[in-house]
C-alpha atoms as a PDB file:
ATOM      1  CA  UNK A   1      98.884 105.466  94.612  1.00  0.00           C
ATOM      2  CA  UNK A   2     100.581 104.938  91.713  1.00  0.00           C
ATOM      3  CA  UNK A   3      98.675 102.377  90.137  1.00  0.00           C
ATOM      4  CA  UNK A   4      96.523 103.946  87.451  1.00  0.00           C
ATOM      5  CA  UNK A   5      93.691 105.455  89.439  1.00  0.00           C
ATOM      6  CA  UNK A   6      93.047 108.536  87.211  1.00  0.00           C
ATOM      7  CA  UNK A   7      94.139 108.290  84.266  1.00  0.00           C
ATOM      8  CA  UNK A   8      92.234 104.241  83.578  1.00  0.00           C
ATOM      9  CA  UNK A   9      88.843 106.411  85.585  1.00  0.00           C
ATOM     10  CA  UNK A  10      89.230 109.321  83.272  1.00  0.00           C
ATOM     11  CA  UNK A  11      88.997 106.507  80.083  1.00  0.00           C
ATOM     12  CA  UNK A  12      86.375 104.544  82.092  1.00  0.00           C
ATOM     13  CA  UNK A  13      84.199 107.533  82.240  1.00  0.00           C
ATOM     14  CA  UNK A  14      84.437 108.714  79.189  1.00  0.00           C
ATOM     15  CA  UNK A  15      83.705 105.430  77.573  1.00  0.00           C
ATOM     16  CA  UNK A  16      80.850 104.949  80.186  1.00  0.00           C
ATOM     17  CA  UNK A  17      79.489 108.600  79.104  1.00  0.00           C
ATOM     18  CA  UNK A  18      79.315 109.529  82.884  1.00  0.00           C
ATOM     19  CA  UNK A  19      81.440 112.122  84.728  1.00  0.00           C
ATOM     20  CA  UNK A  20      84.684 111.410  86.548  1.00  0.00           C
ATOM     21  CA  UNK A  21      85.721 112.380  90.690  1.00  0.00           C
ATOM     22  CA  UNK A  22      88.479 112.476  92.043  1.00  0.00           C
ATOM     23  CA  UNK A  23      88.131 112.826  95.434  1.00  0.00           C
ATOM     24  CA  UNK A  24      91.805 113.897  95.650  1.00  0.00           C
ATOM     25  CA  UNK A  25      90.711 116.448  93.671  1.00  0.00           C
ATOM     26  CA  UNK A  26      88.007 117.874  95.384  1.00  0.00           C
ATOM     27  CA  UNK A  27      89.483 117.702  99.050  1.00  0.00           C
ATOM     28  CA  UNK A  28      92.087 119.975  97.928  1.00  0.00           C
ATOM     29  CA  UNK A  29      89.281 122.187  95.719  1.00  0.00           C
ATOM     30  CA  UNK A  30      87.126 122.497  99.118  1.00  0.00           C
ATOM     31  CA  UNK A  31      90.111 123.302 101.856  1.00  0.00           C
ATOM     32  CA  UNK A  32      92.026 125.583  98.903  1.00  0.00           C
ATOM     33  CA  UNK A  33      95.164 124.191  99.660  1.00  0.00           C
ATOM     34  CA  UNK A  34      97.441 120.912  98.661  1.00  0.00           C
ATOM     35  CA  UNK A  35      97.056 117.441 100.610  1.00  0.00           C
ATOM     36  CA  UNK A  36     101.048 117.200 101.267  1.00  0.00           C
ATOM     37  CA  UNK A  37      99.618 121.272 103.166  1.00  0.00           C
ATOM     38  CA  UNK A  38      97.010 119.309 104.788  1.00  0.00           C
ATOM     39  CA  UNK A  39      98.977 116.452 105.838  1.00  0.00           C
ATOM     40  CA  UNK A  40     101.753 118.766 106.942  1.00  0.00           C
ATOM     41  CA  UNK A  41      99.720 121.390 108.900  1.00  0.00           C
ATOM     42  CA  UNK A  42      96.932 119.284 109.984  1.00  0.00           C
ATOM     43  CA  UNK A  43      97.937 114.992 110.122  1.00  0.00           C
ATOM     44  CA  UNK A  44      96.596 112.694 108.711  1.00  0.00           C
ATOM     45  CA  UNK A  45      93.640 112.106 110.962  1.00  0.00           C
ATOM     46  CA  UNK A  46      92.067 115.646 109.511  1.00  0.00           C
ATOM     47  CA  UNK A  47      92.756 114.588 106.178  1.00  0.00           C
ATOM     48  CA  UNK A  48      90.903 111.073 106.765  1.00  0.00           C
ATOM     49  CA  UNK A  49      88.289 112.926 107.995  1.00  0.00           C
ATOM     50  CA  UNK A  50      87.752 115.440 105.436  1.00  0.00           C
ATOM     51  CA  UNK A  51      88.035 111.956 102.720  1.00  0.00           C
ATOM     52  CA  UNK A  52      85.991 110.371 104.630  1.00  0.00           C
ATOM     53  CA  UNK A  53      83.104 113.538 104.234  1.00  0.00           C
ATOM     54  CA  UNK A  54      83.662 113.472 100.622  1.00  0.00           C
ATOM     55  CA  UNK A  55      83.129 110.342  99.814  1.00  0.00           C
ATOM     56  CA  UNK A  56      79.852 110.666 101.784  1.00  0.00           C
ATOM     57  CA  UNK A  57      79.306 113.056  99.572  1.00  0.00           C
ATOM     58  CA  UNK A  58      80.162 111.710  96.250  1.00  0.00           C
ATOM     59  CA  UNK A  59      78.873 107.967  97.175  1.00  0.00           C
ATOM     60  CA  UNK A  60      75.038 109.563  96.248  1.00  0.00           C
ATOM     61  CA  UNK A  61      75.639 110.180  92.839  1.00  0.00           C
ATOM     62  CA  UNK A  62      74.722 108.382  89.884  1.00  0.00           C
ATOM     63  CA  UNK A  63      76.838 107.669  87.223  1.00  0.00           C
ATOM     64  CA  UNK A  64      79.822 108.718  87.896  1.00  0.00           C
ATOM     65  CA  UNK A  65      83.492 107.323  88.314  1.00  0.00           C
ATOM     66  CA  UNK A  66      84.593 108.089  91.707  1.00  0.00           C
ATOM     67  CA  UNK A  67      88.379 107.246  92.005  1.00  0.00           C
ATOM     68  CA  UNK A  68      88.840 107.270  95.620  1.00  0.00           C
ATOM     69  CA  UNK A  69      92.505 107.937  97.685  1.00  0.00           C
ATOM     70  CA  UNK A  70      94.151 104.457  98.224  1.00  0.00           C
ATOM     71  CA  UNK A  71      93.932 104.930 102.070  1.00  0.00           C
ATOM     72  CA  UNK A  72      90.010 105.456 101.838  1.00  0.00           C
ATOM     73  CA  UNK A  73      89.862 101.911 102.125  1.00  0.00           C
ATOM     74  CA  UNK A  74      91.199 102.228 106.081  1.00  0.00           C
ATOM     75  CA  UNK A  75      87.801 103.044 107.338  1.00  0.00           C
ATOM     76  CA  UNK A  76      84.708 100.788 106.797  1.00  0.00           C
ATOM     77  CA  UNK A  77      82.378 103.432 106.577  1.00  0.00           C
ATOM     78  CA  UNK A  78      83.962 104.828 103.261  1.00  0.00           C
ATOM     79  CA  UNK A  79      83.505 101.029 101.646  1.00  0.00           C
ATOM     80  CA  UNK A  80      80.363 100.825 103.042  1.00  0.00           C
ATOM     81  CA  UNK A  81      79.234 104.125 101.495  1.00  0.00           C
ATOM     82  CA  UNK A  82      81.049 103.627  98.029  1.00  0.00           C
ATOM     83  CA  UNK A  83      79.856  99.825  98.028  1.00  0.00           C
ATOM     84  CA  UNK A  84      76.262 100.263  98.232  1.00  0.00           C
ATOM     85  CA  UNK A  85      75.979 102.629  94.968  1.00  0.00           C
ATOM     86  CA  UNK A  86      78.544 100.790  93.151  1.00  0.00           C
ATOM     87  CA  UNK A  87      81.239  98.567  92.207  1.00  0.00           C
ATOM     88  CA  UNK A  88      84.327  98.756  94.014  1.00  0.00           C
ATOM     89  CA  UNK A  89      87.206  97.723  91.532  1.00  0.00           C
ATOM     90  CA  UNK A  90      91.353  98.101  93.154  1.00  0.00           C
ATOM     91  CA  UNK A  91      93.845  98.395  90.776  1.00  0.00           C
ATOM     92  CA  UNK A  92      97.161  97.208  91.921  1.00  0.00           C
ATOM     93  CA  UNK A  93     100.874  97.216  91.375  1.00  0.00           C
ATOM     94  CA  UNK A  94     103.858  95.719  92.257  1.00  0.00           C
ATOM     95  CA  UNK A  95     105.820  97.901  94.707  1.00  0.00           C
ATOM     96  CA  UNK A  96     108.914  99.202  92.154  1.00  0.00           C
ATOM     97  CA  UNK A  97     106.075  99.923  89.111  1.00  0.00           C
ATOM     98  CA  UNK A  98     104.771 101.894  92.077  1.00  0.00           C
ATOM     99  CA  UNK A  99     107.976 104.051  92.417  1.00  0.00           C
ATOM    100  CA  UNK A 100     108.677 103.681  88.858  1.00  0.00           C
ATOM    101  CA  UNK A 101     105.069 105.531  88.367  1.00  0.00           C
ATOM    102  CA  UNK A 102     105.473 108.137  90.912  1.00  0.00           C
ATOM    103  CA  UNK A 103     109.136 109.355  90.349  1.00  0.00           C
ATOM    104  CA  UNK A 104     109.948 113.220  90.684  1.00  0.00           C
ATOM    105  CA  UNK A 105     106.214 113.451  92.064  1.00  0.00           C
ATOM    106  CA  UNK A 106     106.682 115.601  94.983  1.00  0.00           C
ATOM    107  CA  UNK A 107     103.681 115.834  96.446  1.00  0.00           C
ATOM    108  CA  UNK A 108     102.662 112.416  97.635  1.00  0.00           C
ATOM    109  CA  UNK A 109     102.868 113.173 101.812  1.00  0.00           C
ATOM    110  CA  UNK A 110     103.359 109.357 102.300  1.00  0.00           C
ATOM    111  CA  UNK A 111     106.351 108.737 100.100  1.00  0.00           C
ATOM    112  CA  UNK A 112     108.121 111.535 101.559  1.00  0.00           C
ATOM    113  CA  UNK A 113     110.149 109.627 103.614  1.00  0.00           C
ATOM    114  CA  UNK A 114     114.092 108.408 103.237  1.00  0.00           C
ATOM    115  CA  UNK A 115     113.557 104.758 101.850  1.00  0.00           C
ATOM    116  CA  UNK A 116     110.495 104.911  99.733  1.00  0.00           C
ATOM    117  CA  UNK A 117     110.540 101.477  98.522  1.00  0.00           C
ATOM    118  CA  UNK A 118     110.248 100.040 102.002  1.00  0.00           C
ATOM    119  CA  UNK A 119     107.230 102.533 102.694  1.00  0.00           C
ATOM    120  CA  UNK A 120     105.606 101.698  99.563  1.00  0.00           C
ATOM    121  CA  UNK A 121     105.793  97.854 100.547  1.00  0.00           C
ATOM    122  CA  UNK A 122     104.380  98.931 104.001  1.00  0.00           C
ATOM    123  CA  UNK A 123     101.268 100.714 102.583  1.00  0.00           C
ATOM    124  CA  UNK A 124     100.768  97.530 100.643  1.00  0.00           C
ATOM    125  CA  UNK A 125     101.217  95.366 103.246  1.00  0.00           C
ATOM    126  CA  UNK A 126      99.035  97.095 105.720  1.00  0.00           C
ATOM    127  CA  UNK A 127      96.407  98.063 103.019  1.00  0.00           C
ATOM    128  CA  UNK A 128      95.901  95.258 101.148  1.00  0.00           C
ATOM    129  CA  UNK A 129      93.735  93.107 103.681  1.00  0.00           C
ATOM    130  CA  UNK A 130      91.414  96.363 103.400  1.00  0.00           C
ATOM    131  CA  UNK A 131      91.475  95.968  99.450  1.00  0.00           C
ATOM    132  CA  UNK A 132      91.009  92.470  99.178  1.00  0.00           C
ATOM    133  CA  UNK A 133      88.177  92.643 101.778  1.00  0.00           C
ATOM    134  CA  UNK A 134      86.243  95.683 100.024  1.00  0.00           C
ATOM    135  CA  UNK A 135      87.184  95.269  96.371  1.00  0.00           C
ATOM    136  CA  UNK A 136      84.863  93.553  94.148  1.00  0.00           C
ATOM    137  CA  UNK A 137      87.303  93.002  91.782  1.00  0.00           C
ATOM    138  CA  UNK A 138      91.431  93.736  92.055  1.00  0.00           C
ATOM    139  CA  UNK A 139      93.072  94.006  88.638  1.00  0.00           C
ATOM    140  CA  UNK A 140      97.039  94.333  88.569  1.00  0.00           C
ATOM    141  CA  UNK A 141      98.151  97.106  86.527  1.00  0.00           C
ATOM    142  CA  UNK A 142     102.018  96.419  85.987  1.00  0.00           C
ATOM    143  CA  UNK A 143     103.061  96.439  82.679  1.00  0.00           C
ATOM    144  CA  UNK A 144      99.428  97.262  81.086  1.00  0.00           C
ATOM    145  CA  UNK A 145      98.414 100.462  79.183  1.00  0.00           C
ATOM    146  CA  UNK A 146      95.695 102.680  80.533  1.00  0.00           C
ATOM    147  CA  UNK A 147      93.783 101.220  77.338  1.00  0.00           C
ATOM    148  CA  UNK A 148      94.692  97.712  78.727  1.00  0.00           C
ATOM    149  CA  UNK A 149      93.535  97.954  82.474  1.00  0.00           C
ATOM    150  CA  UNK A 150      90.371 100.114  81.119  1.00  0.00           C
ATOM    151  CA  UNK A 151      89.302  97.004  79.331  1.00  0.00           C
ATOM    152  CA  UNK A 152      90.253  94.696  81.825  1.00  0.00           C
ATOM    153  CA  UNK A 153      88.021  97.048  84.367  1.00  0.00           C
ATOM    154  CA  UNK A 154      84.815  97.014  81.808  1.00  0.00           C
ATOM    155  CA  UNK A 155      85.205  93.431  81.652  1.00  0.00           C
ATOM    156  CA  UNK A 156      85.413  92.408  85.146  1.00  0.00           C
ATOM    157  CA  UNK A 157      82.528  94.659  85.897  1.00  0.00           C
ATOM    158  CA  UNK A 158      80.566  93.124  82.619  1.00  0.00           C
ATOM    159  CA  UNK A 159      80.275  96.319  80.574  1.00  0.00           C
ATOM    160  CA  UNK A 160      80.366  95.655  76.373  1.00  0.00           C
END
C-alpha cells in the first residue's frame, strides 16, 4: 500500500511487452462493487478469500505483471501460487512516505482508522516477516521515481 505497486508494474509491463493485473482491480471488477464496500459489508475474511481466488486465478498466466494486494502475502497459499510461476519482488517504504503517498485517498479500508501512522507501522510490522519470507527480492521505494524503482526491479530480477 502505498509503495509504488501500480504505477512501477504498469512501467514494468510495458517495458517487458507483457500485460499488467491488478488484482485490486479485478476483485472489485468481479463483485461490482469497491473493496472499502467489501470490507465494510462483508470483513475482511471474505475479501481474503475472494484475493486469495484471484490470485489462483491469475498465478497461471504467462507473462504478465501481477501486482498483488500487500496483505496477499498473509496466506501461504497465495506465495506459493504466485512463487511457482514467477518472481516475487516487495517494494517497500518507510511508514510517513507511506502516508505521504496515500493522502486524501479515501478508499484504503485499513487506513481508515483515527491514527493512521501508528496503523501503517502495524501493517508493517506484522507484514513484513511475510515479505521478507516470500519476496525474492525487497527494493525500498522512498525517495525513488517510478523510472528509478522500475530499473532497480529489472535489475534485481536480471532483465537488460
Amino acid at each position: 500500500m502505498g509503495t509504488g505497486k501500480t504505477k512501477v508494474g504498469k512501467a514494468l509491463a510495458k517495458h517487458l511487452s507483457w500485460k499488467f493485473l491488478d488484482s485490486d482491480s479485478i476483485i472489485e471488477k468481479k463483485e461490482g462493487r469497491r473493496i472499502s464496500t467489501i470490507f465494510k459489508v462483508e470483513g475482511e475474511a471474505y475479501f481474503r478469500d475472494v484475493e486469495s481466488r484471484v490470485i489462483r486465478d491469475v498465478s497461471r498466466l504467462k507473462n504478465v505483471v501481477i501486482s498483488a494486494g500487500g496483505g496477499a502475502v498473509l496466506r501461504r497459499e497465495n506465495m506459493e501460487r504466485l512463487k511457482k510461476g514467477g518472481i516475487i519482488v516487495c517494494l517497500n517504504a518507510k511508514p510517513m512516505t507511506i502516508l505521504r503517498r496515500l493522502k486524501g485517498d479515501r478508499s484504503r479500508p485499513l487506513l481508515k482508522r483515527k491514527n493512521k501512522l501508528n496503523n501503517v507501522r502495524r501493517l508493517l510490522r506484522l507484514r513484513m516477516p511475510y515479505y521478507r519470507d516470500a519476496a525474492d527480492h525487497i527494493i525500498h521505494t522512498d525517495g525513488l521515481t517510478v523510472c528509478h524503482i522500475t530499473w532497480k526491479v529489472l535489475e534485481a530480477i536480471h532483465v537488460p
